[in-house]
C-alpha atoms as a PDB file:
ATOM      1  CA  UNK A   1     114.480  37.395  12.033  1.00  0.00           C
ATOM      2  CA  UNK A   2     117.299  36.310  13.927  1.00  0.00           C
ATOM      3  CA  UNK A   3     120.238  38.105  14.133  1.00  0.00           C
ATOM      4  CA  UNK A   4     123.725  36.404  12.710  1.00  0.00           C
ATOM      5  CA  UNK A   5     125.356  35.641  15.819  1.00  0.00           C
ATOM      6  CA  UNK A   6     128.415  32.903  15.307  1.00  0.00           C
ATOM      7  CA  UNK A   7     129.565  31.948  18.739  1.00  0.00           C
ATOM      8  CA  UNK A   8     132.520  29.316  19.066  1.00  0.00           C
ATOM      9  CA  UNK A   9     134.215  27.836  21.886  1.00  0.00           C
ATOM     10  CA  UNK A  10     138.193  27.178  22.012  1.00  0.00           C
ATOM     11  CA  UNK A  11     139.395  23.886  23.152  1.00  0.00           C
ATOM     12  CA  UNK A  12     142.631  23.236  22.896  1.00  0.00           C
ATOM     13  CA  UNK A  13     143.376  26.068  20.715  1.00  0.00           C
ATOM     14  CA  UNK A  14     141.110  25.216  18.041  1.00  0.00           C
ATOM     15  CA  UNK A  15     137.370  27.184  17.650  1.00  0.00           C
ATOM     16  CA  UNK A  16     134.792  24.318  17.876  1.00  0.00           C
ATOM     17  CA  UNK A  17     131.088  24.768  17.169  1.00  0.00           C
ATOM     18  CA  UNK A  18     129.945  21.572  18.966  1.00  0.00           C
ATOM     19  CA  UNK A  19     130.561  19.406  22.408  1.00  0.00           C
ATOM     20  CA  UNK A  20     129.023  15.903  23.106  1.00  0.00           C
ATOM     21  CA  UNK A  21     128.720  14.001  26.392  1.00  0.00           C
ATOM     22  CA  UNK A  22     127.846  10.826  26.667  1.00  0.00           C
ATOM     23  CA  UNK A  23     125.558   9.931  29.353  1.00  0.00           C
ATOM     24  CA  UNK A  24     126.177   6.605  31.791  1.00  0.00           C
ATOM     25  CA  UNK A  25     123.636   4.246  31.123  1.00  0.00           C
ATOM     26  CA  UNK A  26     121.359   4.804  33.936  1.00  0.00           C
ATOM     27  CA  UNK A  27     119.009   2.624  35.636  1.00  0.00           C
ATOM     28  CA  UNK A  28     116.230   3.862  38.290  1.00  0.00           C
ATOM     29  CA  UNK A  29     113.954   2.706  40.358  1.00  0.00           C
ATOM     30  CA  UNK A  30     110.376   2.553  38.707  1.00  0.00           C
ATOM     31  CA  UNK A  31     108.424   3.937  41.713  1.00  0.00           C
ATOM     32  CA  UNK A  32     111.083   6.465  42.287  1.00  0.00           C
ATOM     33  CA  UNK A  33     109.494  10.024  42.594  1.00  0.00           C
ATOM     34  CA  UNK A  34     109.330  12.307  39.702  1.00  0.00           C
ATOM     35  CA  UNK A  35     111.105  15.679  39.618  1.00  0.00           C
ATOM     36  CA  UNK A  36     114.290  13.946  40.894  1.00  0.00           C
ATOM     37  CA  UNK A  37     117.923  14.080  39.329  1.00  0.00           C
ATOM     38  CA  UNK A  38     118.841  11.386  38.037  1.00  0.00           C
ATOM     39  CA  UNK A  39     122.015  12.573  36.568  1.00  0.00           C
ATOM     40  CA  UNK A  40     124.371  14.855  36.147  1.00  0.00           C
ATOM     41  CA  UNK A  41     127.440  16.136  34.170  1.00  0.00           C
ATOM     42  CA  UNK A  42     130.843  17.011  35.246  1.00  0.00           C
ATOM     43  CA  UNK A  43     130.819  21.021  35.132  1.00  0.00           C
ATOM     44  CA  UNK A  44     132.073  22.087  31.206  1.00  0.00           C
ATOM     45  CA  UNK A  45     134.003  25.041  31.321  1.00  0.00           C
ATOM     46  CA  UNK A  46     135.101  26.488  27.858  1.00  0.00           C
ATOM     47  CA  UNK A  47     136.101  30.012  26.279  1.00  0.00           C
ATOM     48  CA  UNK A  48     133.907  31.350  24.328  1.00  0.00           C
ATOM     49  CA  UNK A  49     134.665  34.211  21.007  1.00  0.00           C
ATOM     50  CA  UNK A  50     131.327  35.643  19.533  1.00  0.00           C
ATOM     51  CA  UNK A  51     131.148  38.338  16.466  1.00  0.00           C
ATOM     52  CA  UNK A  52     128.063  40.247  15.444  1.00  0.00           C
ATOM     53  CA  UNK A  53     127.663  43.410  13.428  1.00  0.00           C
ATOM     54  CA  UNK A  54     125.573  44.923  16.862  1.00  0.00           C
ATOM     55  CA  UNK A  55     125.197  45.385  20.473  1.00  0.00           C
ATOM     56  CA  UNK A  56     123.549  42.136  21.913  1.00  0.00           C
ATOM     57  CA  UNK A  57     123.638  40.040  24.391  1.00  0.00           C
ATOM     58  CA  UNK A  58     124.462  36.014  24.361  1.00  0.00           C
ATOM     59  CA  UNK A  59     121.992  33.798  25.371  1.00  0.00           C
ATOM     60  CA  UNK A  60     121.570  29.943  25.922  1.00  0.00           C
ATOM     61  CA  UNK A  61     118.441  28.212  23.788  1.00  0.00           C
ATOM     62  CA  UNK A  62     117.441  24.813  24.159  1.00  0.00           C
ATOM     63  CA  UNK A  63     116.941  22.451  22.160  1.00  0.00           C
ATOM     64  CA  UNK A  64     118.154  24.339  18.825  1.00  0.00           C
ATOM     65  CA  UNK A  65     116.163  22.855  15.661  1.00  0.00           C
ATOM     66  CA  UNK A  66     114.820  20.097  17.585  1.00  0.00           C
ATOM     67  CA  UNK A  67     111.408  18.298  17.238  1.00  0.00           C
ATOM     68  CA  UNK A  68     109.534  18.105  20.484  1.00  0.00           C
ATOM     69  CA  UNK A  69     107.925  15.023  19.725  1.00  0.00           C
ATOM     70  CA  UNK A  70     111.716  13.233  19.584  1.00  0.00           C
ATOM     71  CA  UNK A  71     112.408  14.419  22.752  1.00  0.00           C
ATOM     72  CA  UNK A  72     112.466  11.050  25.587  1.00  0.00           C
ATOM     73  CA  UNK A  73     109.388  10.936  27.248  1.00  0.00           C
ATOM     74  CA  UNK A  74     109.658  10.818  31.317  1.00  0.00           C
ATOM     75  CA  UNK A  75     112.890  13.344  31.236  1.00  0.00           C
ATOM     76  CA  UNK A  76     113.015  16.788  31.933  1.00  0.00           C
ATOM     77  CA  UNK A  77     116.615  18.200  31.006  1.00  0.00           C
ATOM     78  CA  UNK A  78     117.908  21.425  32.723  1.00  0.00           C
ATOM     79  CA  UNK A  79     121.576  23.443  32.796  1.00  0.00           C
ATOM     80  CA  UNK A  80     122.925  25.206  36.379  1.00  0.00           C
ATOM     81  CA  UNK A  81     124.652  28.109  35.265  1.00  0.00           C
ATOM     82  CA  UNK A  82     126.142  30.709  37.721  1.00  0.00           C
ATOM     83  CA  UNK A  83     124.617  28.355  40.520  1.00  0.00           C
ATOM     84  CA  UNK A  84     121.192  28.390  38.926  1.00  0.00           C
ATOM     85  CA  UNK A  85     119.110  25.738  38.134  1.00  0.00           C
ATOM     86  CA  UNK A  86     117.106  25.820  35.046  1.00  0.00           C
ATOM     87  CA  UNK A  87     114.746  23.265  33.908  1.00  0.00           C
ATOM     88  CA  UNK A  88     114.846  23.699  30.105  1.00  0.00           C
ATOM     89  CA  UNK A  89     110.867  22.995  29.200  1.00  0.00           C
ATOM     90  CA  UNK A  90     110.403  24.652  25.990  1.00  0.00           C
ATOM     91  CA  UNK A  91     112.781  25.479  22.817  1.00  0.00           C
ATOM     92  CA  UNK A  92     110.911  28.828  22.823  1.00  0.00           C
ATOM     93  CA  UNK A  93     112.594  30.160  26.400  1.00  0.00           C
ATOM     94  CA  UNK A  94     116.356  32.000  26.411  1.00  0.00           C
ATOM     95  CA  UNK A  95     118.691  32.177  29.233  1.00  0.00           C
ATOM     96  CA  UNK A  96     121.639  34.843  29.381  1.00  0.00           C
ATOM     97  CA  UNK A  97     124.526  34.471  29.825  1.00  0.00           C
ATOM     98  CA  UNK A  98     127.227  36.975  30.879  1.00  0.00           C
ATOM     99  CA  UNK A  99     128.686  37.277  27.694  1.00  0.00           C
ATOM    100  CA  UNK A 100     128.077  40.983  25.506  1.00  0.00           C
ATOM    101  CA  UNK A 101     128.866  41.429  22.010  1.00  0.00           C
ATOM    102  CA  UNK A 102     130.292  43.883  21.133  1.00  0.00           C
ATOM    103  CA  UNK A 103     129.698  45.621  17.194  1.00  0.00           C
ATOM    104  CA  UNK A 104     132.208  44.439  14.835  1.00  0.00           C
ATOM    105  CA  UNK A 105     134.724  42.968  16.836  1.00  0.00           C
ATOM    106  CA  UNK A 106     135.516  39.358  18.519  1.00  0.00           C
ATOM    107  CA  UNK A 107     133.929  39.794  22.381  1.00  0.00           C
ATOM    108  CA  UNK A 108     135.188  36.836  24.685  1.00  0.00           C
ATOM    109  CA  UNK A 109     134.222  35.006  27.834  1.00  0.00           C
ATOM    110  CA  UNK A 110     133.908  32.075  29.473  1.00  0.00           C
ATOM    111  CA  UNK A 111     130.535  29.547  30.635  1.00  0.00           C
ATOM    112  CA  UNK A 112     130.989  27.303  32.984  1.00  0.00           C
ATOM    113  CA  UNK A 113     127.935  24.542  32.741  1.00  0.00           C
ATOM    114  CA  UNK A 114     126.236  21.535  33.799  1.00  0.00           C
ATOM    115  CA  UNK A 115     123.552  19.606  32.772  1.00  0.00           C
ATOM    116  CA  UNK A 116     121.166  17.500  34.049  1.00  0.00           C
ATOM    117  CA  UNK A 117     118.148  15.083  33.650  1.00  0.00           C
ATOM    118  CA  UNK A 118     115.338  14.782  36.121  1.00  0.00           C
ATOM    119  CA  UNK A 119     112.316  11.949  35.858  1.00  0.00           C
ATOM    120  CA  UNK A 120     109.264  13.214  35.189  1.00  0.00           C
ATOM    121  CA  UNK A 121     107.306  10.401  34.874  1.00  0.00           C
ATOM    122  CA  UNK A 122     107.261   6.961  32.463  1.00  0.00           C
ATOM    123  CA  UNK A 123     110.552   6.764  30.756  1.00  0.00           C
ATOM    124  CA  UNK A 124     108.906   4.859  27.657  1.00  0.00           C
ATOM    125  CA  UNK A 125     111.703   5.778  24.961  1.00  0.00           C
ATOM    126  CA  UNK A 126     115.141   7.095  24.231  1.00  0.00           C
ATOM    127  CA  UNK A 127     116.949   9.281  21.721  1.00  0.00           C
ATOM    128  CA  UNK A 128     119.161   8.183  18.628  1.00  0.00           C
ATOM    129  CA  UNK A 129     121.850   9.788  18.185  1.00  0.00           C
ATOM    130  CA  UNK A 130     123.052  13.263  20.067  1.00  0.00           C
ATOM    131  CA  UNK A 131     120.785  15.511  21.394  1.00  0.00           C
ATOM    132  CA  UNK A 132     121.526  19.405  21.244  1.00  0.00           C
ATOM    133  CA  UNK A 133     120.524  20.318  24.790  1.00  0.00           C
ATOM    134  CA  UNK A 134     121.482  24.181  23.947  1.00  0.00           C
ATOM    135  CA  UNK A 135     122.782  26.609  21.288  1.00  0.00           C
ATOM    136  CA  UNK A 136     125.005  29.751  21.987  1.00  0.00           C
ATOM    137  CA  UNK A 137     122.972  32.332  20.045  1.00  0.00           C
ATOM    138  CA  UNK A 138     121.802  36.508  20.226  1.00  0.00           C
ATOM    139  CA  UNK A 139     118.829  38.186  21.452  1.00  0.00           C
ATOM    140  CA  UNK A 140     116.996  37.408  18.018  1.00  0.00           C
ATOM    141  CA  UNK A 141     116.300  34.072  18.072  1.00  0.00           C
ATOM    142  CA  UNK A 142     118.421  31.134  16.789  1.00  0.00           C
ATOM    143  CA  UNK A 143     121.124  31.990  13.601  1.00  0.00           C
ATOM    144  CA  UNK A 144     119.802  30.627  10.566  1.00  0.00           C
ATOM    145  CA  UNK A 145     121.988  32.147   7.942  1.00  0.00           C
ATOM    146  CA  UNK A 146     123.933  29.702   5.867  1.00  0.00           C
ATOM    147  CA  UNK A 147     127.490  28.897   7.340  1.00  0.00           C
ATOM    148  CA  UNK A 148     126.240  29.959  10.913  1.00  0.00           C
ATOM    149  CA  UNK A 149     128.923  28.900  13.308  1.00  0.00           C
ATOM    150  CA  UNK A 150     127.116  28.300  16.776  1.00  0.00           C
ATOM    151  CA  UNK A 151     128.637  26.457  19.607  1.00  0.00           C
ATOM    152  CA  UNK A 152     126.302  23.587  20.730  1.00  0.00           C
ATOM    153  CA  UNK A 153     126.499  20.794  23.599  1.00  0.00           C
ATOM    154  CA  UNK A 154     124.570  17.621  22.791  1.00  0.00           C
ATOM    155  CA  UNK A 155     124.061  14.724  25.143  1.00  0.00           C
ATOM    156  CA  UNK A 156     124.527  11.066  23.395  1.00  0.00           C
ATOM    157  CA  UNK A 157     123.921   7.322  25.196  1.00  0.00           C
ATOM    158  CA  UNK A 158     119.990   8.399  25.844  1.00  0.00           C
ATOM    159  CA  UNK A 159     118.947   5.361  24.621  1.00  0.00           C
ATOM    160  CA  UNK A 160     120.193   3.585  27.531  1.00  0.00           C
ATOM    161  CA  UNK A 161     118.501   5.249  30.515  1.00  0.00           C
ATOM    162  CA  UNK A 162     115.648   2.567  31.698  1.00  0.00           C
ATOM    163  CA  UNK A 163     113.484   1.647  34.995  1.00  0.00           C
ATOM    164  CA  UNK A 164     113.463  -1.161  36.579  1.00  0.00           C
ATOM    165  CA  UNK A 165     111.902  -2.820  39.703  1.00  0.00           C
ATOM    166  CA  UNK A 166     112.927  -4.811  42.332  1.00  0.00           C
ATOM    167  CA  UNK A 167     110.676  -7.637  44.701  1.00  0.00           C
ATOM    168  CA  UNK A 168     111.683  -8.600  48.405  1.00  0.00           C
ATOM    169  CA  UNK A 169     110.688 -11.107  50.547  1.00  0.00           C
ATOM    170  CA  UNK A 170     111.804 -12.301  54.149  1.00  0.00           C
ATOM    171  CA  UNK A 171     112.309 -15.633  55.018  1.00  0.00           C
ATOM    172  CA  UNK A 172     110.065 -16.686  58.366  1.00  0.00           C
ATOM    173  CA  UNK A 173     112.365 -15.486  61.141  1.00  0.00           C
ATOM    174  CA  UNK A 174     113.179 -18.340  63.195  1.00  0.00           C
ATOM    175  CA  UNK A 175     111.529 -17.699  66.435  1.00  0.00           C
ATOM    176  CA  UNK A 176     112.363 -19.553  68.826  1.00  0.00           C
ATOM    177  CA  UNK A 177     115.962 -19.889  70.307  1.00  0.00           C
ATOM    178  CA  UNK A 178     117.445 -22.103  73.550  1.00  0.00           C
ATOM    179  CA  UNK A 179     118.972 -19.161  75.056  1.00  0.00           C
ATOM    180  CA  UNK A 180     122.456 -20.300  77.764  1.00  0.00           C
ATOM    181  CA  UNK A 181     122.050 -17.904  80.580  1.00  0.00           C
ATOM    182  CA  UNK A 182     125.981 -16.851  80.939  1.00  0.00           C
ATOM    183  CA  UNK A 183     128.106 -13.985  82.269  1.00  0.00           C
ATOM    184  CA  UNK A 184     127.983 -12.825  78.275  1.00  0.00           C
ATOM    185  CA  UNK A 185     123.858 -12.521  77.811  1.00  0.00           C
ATOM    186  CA  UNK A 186     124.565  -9.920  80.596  1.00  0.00           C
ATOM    187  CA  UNK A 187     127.539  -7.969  79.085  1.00  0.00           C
ATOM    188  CA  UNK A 188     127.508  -8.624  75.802  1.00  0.00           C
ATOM    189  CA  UNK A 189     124.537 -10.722  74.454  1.00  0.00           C
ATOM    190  CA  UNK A 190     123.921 -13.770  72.338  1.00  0.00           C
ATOM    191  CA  UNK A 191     124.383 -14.037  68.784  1.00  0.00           C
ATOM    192  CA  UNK A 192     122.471 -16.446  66.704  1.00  0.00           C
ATOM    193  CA  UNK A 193     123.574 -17.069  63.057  1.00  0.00           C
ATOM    194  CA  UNK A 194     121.403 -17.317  60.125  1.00  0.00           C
ATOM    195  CA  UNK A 195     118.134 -17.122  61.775  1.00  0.00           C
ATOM    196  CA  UNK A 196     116.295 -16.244  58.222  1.00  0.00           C
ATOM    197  CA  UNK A 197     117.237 -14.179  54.885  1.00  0.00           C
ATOM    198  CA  UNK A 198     116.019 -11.785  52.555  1.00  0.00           C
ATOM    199  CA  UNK A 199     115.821 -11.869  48.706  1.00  0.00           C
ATOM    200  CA  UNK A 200     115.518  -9.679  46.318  1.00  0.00           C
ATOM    201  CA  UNK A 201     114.730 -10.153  42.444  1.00  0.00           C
ATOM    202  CA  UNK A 202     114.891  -7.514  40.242  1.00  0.00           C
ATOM    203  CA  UNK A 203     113.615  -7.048  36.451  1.00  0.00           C
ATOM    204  CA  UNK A 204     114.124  -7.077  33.815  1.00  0.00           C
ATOM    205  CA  UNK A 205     116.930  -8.998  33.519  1.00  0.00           C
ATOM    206  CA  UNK A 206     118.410  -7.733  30.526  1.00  0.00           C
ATOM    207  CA  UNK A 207     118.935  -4.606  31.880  1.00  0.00           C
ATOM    208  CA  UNK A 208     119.730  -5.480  35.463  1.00  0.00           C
ATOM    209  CA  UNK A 209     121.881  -7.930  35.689  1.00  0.00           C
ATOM    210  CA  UNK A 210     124.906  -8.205  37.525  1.00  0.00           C
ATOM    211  CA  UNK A 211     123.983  -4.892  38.921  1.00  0.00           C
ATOM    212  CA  UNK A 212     123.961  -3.503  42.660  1.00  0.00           C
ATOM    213  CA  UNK A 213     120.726  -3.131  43.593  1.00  0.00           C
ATOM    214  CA  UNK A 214     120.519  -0.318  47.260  1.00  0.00           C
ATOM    215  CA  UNK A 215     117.563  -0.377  49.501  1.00  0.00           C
ATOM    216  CA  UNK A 216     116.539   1.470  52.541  1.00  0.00           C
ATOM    217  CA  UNK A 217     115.282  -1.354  54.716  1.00  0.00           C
ATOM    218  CA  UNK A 218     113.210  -0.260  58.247  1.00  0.00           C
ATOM    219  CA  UNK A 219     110.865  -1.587  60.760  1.00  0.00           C
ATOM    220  CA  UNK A 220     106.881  -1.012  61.534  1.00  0.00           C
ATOM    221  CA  UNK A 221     107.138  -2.084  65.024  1.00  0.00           C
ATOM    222  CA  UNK A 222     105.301   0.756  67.235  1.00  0.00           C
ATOM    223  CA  UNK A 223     108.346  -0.185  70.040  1.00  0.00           C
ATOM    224  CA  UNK A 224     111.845   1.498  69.941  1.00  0.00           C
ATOM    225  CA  UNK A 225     113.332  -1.938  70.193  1.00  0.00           C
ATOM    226  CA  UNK A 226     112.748  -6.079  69.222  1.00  0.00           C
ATOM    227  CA  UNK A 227     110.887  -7.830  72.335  1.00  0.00           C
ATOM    228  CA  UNK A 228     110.975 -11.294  72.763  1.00  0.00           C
ATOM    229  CA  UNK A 229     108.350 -12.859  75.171  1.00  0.00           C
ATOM    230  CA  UNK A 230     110.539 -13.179  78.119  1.00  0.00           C
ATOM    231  CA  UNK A 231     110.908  -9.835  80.011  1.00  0.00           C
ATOM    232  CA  UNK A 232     113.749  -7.378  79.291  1.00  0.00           C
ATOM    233  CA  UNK A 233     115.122  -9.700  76.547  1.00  0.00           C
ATOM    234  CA  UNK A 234     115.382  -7.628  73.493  1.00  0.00           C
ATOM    235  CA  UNK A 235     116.802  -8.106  70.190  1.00  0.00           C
ATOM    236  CA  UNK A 236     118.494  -6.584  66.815  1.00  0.00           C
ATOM    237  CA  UNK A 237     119.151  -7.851  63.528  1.00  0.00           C
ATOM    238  CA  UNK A 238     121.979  -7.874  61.720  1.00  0.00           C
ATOM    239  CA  UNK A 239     122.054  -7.929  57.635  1.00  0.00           C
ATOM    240  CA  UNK A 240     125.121  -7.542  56.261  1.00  0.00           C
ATOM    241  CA  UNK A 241     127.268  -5.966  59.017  1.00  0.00           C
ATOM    242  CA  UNK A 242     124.002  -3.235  59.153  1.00  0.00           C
ATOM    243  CA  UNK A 243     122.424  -2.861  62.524  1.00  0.00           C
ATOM    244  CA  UNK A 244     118.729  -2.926  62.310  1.00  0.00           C
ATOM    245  CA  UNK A 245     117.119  -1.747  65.652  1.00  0.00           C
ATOM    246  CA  UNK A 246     113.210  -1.162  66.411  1.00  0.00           C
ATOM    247  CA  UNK A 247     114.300   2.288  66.368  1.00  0.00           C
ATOM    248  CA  UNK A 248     115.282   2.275  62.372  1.00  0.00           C
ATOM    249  CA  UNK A 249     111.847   3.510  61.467  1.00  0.00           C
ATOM    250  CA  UNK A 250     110.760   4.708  57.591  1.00  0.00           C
ATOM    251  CA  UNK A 251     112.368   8.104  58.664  1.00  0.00           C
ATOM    252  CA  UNK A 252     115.535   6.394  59.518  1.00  0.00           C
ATOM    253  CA  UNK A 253     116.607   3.079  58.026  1.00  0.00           C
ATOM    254  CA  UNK A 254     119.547   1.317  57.318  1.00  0.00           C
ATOM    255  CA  UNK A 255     121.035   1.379  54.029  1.00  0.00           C
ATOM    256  CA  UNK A 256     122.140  -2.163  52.499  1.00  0.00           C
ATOM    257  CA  UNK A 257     123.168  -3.040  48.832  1.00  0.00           C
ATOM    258  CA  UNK A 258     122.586  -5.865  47.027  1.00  0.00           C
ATOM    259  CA  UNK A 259     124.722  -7.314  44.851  1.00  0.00           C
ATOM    260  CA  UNK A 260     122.590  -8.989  41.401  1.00  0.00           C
ATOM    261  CA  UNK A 261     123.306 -12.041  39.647  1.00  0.00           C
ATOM    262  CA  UNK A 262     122.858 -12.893  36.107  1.00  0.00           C
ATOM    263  CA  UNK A 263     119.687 -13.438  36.597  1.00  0.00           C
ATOM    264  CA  UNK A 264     118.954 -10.070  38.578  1.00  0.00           C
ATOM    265  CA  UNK A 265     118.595 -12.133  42.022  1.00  0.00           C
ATOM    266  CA  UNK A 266     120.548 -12.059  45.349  1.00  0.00           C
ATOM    267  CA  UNK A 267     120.009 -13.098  48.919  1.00  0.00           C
ATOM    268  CA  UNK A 268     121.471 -11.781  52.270  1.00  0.00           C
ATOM    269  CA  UNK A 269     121.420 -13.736  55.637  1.00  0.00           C
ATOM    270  CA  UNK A 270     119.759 -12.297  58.869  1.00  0.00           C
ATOM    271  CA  UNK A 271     121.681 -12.770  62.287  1.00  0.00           C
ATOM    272  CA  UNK A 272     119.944 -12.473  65.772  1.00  0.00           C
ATOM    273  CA  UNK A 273     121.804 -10.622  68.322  1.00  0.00           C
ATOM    274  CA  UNK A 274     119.688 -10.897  71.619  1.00  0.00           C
ATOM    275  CA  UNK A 275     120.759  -8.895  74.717  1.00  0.00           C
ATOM    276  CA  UNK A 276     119.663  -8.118  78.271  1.00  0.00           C
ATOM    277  CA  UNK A 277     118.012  -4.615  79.132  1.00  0.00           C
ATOM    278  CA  UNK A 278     119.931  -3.851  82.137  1.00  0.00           C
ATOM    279  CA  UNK A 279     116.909  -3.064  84.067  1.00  0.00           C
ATOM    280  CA  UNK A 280     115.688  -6.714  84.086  1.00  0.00           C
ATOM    281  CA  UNK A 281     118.341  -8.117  85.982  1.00  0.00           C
ATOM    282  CA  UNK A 282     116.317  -9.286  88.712  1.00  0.00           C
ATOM    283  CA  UNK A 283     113.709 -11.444  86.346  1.00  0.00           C
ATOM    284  CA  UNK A 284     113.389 -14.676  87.315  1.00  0.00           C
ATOM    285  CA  UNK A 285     113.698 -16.552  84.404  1.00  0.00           C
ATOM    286  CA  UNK A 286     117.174 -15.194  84.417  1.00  0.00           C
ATOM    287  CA  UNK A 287     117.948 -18.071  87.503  1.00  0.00           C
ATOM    288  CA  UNK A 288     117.665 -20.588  84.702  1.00  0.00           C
ATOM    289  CA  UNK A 289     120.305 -22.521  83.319  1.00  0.00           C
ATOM    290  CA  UNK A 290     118.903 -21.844  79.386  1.00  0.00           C
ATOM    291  CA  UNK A 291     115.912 -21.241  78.571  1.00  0.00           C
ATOM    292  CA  UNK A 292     113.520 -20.726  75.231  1.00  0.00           C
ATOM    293  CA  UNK A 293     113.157 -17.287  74.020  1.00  0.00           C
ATOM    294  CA  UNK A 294     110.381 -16.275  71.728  1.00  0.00           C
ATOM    295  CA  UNK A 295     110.999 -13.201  68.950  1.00  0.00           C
ATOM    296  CA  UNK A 296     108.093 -11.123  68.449  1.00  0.00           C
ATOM    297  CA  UNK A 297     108.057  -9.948  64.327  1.00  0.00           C
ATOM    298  CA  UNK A 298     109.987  -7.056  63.706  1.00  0.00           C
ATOM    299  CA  UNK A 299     107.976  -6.736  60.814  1.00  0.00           C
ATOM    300  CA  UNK A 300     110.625  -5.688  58.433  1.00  0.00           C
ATOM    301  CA  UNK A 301     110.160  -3.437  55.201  1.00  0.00           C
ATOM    302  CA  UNK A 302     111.977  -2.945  52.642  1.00  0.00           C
ATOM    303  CA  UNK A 303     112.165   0.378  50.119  1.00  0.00           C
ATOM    304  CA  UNK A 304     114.451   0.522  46.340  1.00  0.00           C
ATOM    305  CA  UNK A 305     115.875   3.148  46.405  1.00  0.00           C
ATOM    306  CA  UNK A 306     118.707   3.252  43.494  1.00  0.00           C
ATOM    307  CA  UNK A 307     120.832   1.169  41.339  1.00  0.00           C
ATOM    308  CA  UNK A 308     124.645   1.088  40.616  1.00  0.00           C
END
């Protein structure tokens, strides 16, 4: 039997038995990996008065008079508290708090609380309406007595938290440039505009649209640089004002966002900036006036990694 507990919070000067915070609508990446945050709350820091006829502690329980078959599937919700992270996985568990009632008189204190939501796999459906994420309540389970006053925060918007997926492609690279030889190959390099693009289309639309749309995007070349097939000519590429070397491997790419269209879709040039290692000086193709310079494939990937 639980024990009758009433807990309220004061905001504003007024007691208050219930908090709601709306949730951004949130979209992720489909493939992104499970057991990640994929938001959280500003920290919620309230006063707290709690009366009970004994000696008990306060305690935090989840998902107060909730059926576990309405929670959304694919999200595992969670509270830091004192700089702990708890994952709240059943309505059975309690967490204290630092708040002791005393017998027969109003004890106070404060909590100071986020909460979170981590992916745990398919996100196949939301919640309507507001979702009690915890309850203020004793040692003896949740307060059931008619008139219980119990302070409660409840998460709304959880309807709109969906996946979505994104498709690249590169156009071919063009290959093959008539390179001038100058004074600026040597100190500087040669830029060539426009040499191909990458797209990106992202579904589904509805939900997508008009979005930004953030990948990590790398190379698989087994060189630290770009070769072409003269010696000593190297090469980056350049995708919106991002440096991509044949050093940005998997483990260190460069970061470039996408900005969607109405129909989830955007495109981004790719510029050629070729350059002269400085310990081919002496090559003799250098004695030319111009000549034509080959690109190996940078073979360029491409990874989503988030939405705004």
């Amino acid at each position: 039997m639980a024990y009758a507990l009433d807990c309220v919070a004061i905001v504003n000067g007024q007691q208050t038995t219930q908090q709601d915070v709306k949730v951004n609508d949130i979209v992720i990446p489909e493939l992104s990996k499970n057991n990640e945050i994929i938001w959280e709350s500003d920290t919620y820091t309230n006063d707290i008065e709690c009366n009970n006829g004994i000696d008990e502690r306060v305690y935090f329980y989840p998902f107060p008079n909730v059926d576990p078959k309405t929670i959304p599937n694919g999200m595992i919700f969670g509270i830091i508290y004192n700089n702990q992270s708890y994952d709240l996985s059943s309505a059975t568990m309690k967490i204290p708090t630092d708040i002791f009632v005393k017998p027969n008189q109003t004890s106070k204190g404060s909590i100071s609380v986020k909460v979170y939501i981590k992916k745990s796999g398919a996100i196949s459906n939301g919640y309507s309406g507001s979702l009690p994420i915890y309850q203020l309540d004793g040692s003896g389970g949740l307060n059931t007595n008619a008139g219980a006053r119990n302070f409660k925060l409840t998460l709304s918007n959880l309807s709109n938290i969906a996946t979505a997926n994104c498709s690249f492609s590169f156009s071919d690279l063009k290959k093959k440039n008539n390179l001038l030889i100058n004074d600026d190959l040597i100190s500087s390099g040669a830029l060539f505009n426009s040499i191909g693009n990458i797209s990106v289309t992202c579904l589904p639309v509805n939900i997508i649209a008009n979005r930004t749309a953030v990948f990590n995007i790398y190379t698989k070349t087994t060189d630290s640089y770009f070769k072409t097939n003269k010696e000593g000519l190297i090469y980056d590429l350049i995708i919106d004002n991002n440096t991509l070397k044949g050093s940005n491997k998997s483990t260190n790419p460069i970061r470039v966002a996408f900005k969607l269209d109405g129909s989830g879709k955007s495109t981004k040039n790719i510029n050629q900036n070729v350059t002269l290692n400085s310990n081919s000086i002496q090559e003799n193709w250098l004695y030319a006036q111009d000549t034509e310079t080959i690109s190996d494939d940078p073979k360029i990937q491409a990874e989503l990694i988030q939405f705004d």
